[in-house]
C-alpha atoms as a PDB file:
ATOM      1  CA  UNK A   1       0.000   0.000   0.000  1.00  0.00           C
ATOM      2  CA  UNK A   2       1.224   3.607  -0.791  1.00  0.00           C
ATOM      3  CA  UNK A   3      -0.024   6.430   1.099  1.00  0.00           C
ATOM      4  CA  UNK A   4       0.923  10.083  -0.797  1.00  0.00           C
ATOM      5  CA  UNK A   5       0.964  13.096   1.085  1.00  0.00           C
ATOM      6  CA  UNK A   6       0.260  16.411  -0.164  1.00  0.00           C
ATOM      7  CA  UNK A   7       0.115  19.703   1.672  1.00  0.00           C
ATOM      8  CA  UNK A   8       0.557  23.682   0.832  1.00  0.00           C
ATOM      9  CA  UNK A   9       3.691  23.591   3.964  1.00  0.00           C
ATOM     10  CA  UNK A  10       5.642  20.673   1.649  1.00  0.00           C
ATOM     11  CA  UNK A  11       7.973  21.441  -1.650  1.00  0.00           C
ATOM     12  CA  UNK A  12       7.181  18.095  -2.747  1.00  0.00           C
ATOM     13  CA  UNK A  13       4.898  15.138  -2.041  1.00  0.00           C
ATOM     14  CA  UNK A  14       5.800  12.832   0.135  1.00  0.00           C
ATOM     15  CA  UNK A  15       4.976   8.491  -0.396  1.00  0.00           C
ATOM     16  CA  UNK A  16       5.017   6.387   2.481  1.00  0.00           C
ATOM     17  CA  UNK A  17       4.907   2.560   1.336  1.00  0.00           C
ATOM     18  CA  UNK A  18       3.160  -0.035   4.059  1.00  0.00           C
ATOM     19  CA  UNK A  19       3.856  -3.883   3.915  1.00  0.00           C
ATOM     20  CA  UNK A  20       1.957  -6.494   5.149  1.00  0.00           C
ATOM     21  CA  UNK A  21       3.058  -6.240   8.583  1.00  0.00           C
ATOM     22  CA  UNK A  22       2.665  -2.679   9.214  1.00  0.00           C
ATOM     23  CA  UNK A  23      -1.345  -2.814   7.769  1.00  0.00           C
ATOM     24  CA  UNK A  24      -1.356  -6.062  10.302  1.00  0.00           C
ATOM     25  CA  UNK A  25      -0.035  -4.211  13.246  1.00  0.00           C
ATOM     26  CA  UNK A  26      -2.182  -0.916  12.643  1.00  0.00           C
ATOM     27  CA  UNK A  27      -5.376  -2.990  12.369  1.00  0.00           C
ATOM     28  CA  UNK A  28      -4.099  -4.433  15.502  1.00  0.00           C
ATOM     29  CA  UNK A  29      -3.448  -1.760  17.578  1.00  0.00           C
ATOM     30  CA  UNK A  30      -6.679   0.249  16.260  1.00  0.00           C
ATOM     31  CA  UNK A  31      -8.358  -3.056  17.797  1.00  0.00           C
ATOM     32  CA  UNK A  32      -6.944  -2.777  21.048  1.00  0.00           C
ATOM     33  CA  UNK A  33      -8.207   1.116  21.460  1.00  0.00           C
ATOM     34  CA  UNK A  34     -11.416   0.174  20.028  1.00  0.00           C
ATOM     35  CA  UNK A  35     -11.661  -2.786  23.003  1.00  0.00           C
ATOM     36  CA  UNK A  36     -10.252  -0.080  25.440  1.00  0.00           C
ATOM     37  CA  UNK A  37     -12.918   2.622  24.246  1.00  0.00           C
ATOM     38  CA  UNK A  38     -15.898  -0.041  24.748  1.00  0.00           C
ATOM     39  CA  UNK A  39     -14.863  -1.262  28.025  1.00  0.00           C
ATOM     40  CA  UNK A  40     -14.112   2.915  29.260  1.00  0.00           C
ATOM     41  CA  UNK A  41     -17.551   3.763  27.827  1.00  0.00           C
ATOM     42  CA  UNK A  42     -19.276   0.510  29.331  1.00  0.00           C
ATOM     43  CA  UNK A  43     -18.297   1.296  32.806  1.00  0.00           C
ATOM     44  CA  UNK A  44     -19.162   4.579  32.538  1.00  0.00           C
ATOM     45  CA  UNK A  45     -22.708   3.662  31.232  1.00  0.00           C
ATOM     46  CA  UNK A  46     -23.053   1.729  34.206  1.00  0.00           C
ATOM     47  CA  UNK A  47     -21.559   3.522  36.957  1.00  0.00           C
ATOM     48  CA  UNK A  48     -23.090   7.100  36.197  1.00  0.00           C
ATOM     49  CA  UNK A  49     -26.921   6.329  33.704  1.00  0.00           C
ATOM     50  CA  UNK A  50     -27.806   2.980  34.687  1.00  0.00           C
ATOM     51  CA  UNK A  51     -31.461   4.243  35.067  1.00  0.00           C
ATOM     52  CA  UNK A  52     -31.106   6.258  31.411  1.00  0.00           C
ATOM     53  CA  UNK A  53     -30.424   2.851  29.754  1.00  0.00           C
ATOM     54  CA  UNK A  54     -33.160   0.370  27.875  1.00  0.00           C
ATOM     55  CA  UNK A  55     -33.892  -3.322  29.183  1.00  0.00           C
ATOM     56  CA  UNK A  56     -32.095  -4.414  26.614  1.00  0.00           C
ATOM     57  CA  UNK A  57     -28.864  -2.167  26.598  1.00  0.00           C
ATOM     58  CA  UNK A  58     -28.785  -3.247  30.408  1.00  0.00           C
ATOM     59  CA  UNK A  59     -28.309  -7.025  29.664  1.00  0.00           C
ATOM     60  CA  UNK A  60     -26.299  -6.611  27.205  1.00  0.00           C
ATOM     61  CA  UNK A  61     -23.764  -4.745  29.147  1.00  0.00           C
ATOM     62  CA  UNK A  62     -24.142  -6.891  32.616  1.00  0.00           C
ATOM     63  CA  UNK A  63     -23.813  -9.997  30.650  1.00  0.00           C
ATOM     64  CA  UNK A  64     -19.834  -9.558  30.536  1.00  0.00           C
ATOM     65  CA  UNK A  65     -19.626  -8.648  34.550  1.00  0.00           C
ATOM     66  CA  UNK A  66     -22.089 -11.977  35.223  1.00  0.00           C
ATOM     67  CA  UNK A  67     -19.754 -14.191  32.736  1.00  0.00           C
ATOM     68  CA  UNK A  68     -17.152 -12.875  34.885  1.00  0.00           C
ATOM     69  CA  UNK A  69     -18.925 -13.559  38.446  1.00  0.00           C
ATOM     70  CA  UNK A  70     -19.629 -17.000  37.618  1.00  0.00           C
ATOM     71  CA  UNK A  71     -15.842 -17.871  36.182  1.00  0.00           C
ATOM     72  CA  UNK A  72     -15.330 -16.322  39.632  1.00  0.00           C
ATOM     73  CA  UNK A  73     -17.523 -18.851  41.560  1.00  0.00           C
ATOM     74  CA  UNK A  74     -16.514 -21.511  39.611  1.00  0.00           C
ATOM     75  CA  UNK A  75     -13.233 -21.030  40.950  1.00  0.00           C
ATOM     76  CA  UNK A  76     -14.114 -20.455  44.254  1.00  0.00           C
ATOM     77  CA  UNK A  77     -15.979 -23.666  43.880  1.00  0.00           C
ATOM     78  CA  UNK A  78     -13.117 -25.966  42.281  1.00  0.00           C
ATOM     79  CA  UNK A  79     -10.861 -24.405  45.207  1.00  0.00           C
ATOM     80  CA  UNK A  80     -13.573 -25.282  48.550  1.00  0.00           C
ATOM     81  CA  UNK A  81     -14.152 -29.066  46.452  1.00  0.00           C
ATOM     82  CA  UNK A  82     -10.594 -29.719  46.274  1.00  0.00           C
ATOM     83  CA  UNK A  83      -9.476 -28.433  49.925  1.00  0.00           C
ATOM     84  CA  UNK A  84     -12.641 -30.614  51.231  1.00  0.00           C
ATOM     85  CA  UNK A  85     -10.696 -33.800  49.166  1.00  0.00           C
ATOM     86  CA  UNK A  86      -7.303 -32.376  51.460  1.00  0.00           C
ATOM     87  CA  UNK A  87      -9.427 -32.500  54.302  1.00  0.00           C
ATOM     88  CA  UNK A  88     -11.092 -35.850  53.815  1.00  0.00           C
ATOM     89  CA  UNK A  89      -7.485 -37.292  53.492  1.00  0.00           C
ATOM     90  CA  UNK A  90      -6.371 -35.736  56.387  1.00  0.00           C
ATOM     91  CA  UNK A  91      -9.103 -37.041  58.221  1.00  0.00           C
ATOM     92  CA  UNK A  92      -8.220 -40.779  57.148  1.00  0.00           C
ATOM     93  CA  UNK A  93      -4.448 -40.001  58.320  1.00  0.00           C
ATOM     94  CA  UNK A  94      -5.495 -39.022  61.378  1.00  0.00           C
ATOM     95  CA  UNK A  95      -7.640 -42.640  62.342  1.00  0.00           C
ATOM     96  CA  UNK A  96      -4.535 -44.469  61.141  1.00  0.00           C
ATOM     97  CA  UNK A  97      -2.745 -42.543  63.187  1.00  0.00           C
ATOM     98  CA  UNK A  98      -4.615 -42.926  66.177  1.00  0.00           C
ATOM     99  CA  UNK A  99      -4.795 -46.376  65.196  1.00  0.00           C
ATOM    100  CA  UNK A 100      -1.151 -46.353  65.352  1.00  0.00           C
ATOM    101  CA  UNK A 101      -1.391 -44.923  68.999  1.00  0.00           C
ATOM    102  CA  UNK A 102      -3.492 -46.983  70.088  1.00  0.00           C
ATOM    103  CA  UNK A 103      -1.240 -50.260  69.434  1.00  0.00           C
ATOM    104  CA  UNK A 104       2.285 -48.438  70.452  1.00  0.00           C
ATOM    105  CA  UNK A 105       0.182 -47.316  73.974  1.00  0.00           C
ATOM    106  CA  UNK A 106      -0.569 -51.234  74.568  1.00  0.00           C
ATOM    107  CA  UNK A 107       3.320 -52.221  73.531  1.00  0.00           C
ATOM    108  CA  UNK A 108       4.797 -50.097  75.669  1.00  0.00           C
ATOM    109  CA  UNK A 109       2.422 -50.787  78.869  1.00  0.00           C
ATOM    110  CA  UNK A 110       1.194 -46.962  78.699  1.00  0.00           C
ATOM    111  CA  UNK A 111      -2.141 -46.136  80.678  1.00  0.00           C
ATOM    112  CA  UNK A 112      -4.956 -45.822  78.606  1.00  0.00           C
ATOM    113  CA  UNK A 113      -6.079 -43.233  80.637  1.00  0.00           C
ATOM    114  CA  UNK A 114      -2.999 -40.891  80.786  1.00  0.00           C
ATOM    115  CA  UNK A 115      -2.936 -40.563  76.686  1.00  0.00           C
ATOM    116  CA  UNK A 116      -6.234 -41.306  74.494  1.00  0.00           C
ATOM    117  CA  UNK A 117      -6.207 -41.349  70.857  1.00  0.00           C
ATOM    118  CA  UNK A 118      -9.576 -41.784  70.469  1.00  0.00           C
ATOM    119  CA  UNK A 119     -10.467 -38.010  72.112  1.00  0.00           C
ATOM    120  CA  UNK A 120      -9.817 -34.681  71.115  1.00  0.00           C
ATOM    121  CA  UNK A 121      -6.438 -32.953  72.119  1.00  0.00           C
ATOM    122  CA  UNK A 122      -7.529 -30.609  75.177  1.00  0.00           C
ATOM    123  CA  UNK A 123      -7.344 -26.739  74.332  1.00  0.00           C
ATOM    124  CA  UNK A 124      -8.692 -23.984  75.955  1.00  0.00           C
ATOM    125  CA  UNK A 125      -8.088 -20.388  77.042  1.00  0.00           C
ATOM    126  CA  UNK A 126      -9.559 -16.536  76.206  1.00  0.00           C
ATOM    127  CA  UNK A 127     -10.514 -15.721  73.073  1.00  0.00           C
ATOM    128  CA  UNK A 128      -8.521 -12.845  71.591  1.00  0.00           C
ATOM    129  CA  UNK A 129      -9.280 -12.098  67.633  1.00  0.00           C
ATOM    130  CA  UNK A 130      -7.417  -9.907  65.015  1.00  0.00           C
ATOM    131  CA  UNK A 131      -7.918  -7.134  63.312  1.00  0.00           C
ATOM    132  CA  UNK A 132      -5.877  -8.748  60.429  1.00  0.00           C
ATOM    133  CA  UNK A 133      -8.059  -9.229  57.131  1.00  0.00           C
ATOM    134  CA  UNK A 134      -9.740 -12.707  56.271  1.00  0.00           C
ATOM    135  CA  UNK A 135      -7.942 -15.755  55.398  1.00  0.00           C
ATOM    136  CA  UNK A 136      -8.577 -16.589  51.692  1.00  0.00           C
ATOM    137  CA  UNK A 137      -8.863 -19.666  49.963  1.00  0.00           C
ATOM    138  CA  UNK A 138      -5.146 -19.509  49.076  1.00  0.00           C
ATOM    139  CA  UNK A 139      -4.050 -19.589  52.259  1.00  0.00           C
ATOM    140  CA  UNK A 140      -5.833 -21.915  53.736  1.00  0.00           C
ATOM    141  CA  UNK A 141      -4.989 -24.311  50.827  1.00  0.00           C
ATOM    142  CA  UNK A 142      -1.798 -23.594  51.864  1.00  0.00           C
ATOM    143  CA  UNK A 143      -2.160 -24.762  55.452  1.00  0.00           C
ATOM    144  CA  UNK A 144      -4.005 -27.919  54.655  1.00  0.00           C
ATOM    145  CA  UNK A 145      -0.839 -28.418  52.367  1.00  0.00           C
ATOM    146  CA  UNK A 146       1.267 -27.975  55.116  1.00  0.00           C
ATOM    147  CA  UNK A 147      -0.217 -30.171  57.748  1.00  0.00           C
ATOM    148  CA  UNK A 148      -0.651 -32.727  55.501  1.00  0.00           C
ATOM    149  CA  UNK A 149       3.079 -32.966  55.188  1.00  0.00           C
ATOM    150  CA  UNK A 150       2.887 -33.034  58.696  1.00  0.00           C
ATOM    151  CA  UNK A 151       0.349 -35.421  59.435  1.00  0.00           C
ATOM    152  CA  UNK A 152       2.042 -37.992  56.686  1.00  0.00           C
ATOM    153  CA  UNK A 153       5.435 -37.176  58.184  1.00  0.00           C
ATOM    154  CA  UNK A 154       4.564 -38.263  61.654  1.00  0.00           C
ATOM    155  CA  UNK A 155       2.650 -41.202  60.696  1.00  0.00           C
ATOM    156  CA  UNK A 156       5.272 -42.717  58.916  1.00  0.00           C
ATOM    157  CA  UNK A 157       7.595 -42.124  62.215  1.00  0.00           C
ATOM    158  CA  UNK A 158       5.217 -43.547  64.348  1.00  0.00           C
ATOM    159  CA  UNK A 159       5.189 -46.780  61.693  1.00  0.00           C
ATOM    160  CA  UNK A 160       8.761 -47.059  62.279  1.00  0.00           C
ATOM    161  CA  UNK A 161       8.512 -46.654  66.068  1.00  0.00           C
ATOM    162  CA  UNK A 162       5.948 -49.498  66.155  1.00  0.00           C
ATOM    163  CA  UNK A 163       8.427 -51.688  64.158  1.00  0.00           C
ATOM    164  CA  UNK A 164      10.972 -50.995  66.109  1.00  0.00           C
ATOM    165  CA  UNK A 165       8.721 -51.482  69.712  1.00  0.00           C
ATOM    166  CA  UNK A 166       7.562 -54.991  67.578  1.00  0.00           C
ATOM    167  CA  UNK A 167      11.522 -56.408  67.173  1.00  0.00           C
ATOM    168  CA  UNK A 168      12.193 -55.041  70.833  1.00  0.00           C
ATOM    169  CA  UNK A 169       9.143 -57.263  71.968  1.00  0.00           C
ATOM    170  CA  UNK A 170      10.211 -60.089  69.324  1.00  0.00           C
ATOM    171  CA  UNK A 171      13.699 -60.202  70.956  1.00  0.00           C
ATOM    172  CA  UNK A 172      12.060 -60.166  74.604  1.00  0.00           C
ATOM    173  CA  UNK A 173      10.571 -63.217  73.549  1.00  0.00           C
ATOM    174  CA  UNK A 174      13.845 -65.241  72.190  1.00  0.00           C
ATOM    175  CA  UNK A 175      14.932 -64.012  76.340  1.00  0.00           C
ATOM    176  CA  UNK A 176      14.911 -67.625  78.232  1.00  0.00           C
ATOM    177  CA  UNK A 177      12.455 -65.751  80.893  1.00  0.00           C
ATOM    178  CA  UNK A 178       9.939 -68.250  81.867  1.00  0.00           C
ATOM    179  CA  UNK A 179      10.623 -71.082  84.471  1.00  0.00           C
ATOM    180  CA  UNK A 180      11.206 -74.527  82.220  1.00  0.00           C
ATOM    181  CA  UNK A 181       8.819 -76.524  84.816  1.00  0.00           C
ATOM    182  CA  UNK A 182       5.906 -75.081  86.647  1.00  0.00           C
ATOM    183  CA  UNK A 183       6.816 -76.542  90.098  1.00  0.00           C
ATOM    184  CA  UNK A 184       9.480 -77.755  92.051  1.00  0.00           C
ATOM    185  CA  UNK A 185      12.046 -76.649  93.717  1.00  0.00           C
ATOM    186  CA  UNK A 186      15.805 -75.732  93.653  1.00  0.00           C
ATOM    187  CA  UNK A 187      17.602 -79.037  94.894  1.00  0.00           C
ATOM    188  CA  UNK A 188      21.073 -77.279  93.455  1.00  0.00           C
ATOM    189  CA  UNK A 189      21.646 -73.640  92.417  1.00  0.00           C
ATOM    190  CA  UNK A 190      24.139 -72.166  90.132  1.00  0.00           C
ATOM    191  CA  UNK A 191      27.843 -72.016  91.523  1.00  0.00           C
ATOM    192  CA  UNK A 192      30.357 -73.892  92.911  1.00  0.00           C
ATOM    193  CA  UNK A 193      29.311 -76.812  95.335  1.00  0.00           C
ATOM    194  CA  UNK A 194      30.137 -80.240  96.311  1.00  0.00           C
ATOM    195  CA  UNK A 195      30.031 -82.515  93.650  1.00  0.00           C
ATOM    196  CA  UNK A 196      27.344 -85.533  94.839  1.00  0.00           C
ATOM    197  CA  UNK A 197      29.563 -88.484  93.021  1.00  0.00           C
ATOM    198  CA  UNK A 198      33.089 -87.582  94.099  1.00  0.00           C
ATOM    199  CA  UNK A 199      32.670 -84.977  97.297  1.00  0.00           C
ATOM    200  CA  UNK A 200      34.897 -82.492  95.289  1.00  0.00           C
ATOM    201  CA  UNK A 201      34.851 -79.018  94.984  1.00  0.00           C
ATOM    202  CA  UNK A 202      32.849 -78.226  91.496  1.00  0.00           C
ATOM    203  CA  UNK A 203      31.155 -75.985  88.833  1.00  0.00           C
ATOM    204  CA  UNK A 204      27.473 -76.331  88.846  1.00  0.00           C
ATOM    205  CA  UNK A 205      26.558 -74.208  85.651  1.00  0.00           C
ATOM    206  CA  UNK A 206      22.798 -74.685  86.171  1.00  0.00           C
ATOM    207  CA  UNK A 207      19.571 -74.898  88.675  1.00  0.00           C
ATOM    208  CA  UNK A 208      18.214 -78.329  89.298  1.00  0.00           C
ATOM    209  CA  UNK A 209      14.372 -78.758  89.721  1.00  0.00           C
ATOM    210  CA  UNK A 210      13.209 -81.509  92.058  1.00  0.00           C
ATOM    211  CA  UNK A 211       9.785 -82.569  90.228  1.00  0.00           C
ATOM    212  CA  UNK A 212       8.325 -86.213  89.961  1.00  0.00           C
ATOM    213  CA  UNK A 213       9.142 -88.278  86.893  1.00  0.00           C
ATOM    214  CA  UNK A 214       7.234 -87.117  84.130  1.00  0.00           C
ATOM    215  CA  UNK A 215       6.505 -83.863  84.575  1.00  0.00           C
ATOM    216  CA  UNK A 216       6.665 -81.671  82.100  1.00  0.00           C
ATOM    217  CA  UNK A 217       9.255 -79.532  80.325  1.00  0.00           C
ATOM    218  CA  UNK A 218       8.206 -76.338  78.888  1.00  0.00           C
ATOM    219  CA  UNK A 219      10.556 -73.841  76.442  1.00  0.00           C
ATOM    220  CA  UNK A 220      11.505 -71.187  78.281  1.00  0.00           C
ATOM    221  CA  UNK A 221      11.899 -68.976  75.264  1.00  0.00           C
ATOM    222  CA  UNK A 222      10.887 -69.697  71.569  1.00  0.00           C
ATOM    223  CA  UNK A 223      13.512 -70.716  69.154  1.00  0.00           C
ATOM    224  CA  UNK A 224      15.547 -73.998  67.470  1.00  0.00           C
ATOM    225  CA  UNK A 225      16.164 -77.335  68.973  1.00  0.00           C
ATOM    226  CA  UNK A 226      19.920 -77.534  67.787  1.00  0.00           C
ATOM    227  CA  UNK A 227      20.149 -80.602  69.906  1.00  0.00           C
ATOM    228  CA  UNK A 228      17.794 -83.493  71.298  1.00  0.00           C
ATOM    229  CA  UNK A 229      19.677 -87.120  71.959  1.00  0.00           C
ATOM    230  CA  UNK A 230      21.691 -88.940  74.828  1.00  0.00           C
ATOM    231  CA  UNK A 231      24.379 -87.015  76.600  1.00  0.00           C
ATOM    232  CA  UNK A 232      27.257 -89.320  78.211  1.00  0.00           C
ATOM    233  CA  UNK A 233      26.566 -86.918  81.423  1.00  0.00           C
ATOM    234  CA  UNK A 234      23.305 -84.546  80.912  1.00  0.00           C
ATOM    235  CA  UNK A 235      21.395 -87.692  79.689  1.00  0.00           C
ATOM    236  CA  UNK A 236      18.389 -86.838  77.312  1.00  0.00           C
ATOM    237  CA  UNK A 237      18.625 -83.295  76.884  1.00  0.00           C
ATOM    238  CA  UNK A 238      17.506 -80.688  74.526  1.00  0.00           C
ATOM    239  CA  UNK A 239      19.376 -78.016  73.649  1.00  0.00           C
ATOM    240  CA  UNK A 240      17.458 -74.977  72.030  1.00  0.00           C
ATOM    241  CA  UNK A 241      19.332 -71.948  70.227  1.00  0.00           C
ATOM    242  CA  UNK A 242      17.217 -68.681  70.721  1.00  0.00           C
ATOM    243  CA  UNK A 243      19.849 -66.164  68.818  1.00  0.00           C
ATOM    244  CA  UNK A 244      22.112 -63.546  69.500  1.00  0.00           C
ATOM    245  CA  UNK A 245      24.906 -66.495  70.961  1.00  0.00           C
ATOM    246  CA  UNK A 246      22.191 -67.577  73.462  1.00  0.00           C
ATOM    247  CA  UNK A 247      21.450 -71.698  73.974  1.00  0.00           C
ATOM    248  CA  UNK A 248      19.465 -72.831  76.765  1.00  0.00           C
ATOM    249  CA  UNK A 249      19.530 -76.754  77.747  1.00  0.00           C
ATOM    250  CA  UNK A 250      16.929 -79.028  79.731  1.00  0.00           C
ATOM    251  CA  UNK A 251      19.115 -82.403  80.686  1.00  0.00           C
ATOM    252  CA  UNK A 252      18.603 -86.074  82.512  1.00  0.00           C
ATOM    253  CA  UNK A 253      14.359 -86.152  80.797  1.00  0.00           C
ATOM    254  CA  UNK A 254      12.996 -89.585  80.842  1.00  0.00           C
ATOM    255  CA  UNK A 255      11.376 -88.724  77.493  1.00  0.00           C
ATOM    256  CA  UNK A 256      12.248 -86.067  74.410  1.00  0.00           C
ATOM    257  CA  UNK A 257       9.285 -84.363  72.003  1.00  0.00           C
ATOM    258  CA  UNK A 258      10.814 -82.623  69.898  1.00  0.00           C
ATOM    259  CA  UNK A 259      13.928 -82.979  67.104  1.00  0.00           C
ATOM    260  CA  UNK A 260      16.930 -81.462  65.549  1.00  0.00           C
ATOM    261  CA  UNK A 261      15.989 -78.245  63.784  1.00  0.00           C
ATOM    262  CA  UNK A 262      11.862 -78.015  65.313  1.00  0.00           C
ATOM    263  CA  UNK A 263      10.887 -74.410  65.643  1.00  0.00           C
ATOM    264  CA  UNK A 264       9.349 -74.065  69.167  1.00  0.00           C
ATOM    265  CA  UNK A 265       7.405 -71.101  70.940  1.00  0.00           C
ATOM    266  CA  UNK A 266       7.820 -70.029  74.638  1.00  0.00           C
ATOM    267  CA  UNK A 267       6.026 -72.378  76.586  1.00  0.00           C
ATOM    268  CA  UNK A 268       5.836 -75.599  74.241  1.00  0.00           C
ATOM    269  CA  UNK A 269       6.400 -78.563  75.876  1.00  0.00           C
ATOM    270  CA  UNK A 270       9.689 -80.143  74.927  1.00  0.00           C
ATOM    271  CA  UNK A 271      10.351 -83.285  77.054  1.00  0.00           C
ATOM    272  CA  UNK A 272       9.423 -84.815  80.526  1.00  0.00           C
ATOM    273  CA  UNK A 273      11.552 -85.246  83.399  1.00  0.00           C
ATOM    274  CA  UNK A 274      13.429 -88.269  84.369  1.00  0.00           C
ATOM    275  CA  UNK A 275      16.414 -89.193  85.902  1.00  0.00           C
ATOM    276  CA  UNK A 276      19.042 -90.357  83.005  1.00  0.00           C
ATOM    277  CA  UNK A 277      22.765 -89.107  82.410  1.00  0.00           C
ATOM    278  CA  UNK A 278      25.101 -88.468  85.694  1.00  0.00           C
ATOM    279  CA  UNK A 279      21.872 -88.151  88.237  1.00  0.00           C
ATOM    280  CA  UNK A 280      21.255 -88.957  91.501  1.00  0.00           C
ATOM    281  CA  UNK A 281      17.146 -88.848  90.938  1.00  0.00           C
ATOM    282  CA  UNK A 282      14.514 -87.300  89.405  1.00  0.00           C
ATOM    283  CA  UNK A 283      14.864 -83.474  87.920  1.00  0.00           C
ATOM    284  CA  UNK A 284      15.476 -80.999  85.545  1.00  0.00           C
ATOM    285  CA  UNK A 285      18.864 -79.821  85.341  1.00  0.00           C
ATOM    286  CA  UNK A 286      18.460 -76.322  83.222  1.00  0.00           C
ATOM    287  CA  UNK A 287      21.162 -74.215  81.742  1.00  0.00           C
ATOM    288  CA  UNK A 288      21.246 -70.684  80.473  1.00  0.00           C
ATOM    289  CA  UNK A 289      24.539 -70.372  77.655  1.00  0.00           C
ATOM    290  CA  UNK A 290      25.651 -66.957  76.342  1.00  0.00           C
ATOM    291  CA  UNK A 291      28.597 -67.158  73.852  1.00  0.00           C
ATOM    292  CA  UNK A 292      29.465 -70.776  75.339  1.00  0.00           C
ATOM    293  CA  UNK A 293      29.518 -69.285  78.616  1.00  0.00           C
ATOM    294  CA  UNK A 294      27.495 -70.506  81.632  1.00  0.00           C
ATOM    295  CA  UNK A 295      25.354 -67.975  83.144  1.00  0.00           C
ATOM    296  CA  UNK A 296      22.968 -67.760  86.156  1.00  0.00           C
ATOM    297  CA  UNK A 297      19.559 -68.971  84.730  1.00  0.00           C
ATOM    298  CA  UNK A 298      17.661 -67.171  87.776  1.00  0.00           C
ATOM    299  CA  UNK A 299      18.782 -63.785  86.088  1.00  0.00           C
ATOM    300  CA  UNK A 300      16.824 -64.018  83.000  1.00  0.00           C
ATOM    301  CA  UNK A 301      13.431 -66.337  84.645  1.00  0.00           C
ATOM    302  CA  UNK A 302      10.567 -64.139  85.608  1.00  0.00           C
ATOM    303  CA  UNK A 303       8.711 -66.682  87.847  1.00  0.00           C
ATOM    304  CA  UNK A 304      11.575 -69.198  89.460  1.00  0.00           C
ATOM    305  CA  UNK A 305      10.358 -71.481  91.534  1.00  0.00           C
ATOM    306  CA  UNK A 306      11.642 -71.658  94.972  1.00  0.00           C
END
């Protein structure tokens, strides 16, 4: 396009030539002023002759500020249904965590009564508001963000805990800490004494239980029978490897239950007692073994006979 000027002020005439993208970027810019214009002249309808204008005139020029409203709503909307999904996640975190609480309060012996996961925290104390403005759906987005970290955070520490209170409890268990028989009494203790065959000075490395013949020998913590035939001196004994170096052995039984490489729980009942090996009667001869070592049985039973 050539535009020619001509005017009385100029010695000559003047051509200005316009491409493509000039005519684009005039018809352009006259678009944007034209937009401008409408939306200056719109406002101004409505702010200062609302009552001046026709039915018609009026709709047409509230129908942009409703289209707007309702994107508005919308919004609002999308942000109060998604927050709600926040919340009702939360809300599931929170019952596994009491959950949770509720099992580590029962492994570790607390009092129900001192800590309840069931009830609301107690709060309390005088109100006292602020002036500051509302909170707005961004923020509290942002909150429910943020303690949702939280909440996930210290449920998966209190996951670990309970593992961890589980093996401590597991290992508690392997503990020899339950009397092998459940009566009788100590005929021999652990220690140095007279020996009854030869009237010399020797190691006794166990407790003897006087019981009758046949009573019965219990596990006195879960593990793996390692051993269960004739001993030259303990006579039929079992021998039972509970882990972490520690073997605990039931000798002189009249009859064995169990074999080489039998899982067993606290408590099972493993042989009956007799009077075979290097005896002088009926009884249990029991022995508590840490890294080979002897060690005083009575230390690790919770209820030894006396």
């Amino acid at each position: 396009m050539n535009i020619i000027l001509v005017s009385s002020r100029l010695a000559k005439t003047r051509s200005i030539s316009l491409g493509g993208k000039q005519i684009a970027l005039a018809l352009l810019l006259l678009m944007v002023l034209t937009m401008m214009l409408a939306s200056a002249l719109q406002n101004v309808l409505l702010r200062f002759a609302p009552e001046s204008l026709s039915g018609a005139a009026r709709t047409i020029l509230l129908s942009g500020q409703e289209v707007e409203r309702q994107k508005q709503q919308a919004y609002v909307q999308a942000s109060l249904q998604a927050m709600a999904a926040k919340v009702g996640q939360m809300q599931a975190q929170m019952q596994r965590l009491d959950a949770l609480g509720g099992r580590l309060a029962k492994l570790t012996g607390m009092n129900p009564a001192e800590f309840s996961f069931d009830k609301p925290v107690a709060q309390g104390g005088p109100l006292v508001t602020s002036s500051a403005s509302d909170v707005g759906v961004a923020d509290l987005e942002r909150e429910l963000k943020n303690m949702t970290l939280l909440v996930s955070d210290r449920g998966d520490k209190l996951a670990a805990l309970q593992t961890m209170l589980m093996q401590n409890q597991l290992s508690q268990r392997l503990l020899p800490s339950v009397a092998p028989v459940k009566d009788g009494w100590y005929s021999s203790n652990f220690g140095w004494r007279v020996d009854p065959f030869n009237g010399q000075s020797a190691m006794h490395e166990g407790v003897d239980y006087v019981v009758p013949e046949g009573t019965p020998i219990y596990a006195s913590a879960g593990g793996v029978v390692s051993y269960a035939d004739n001993h030259p001196s303990y006579g039929n004994m079992v021998e039972i490897e509970h882990g972490n170096d520690i073997i605990t052995r039931y000798a002189h039984a009249s009859r064995l239950l169990v074999k080489v490489g039998q899982v067993v729980r606290r408590g099972d009942k493993i042989a009956e007692v007799g009077s075979t090996g290097r005896s002088t009667g009926n009884h249990l001869h029991f022995e508590v073994r840490y890294k080979g070592i002897a060690q005083n049985p009575v230390r690790f039973l919770k209820n030894a006979a006396s």
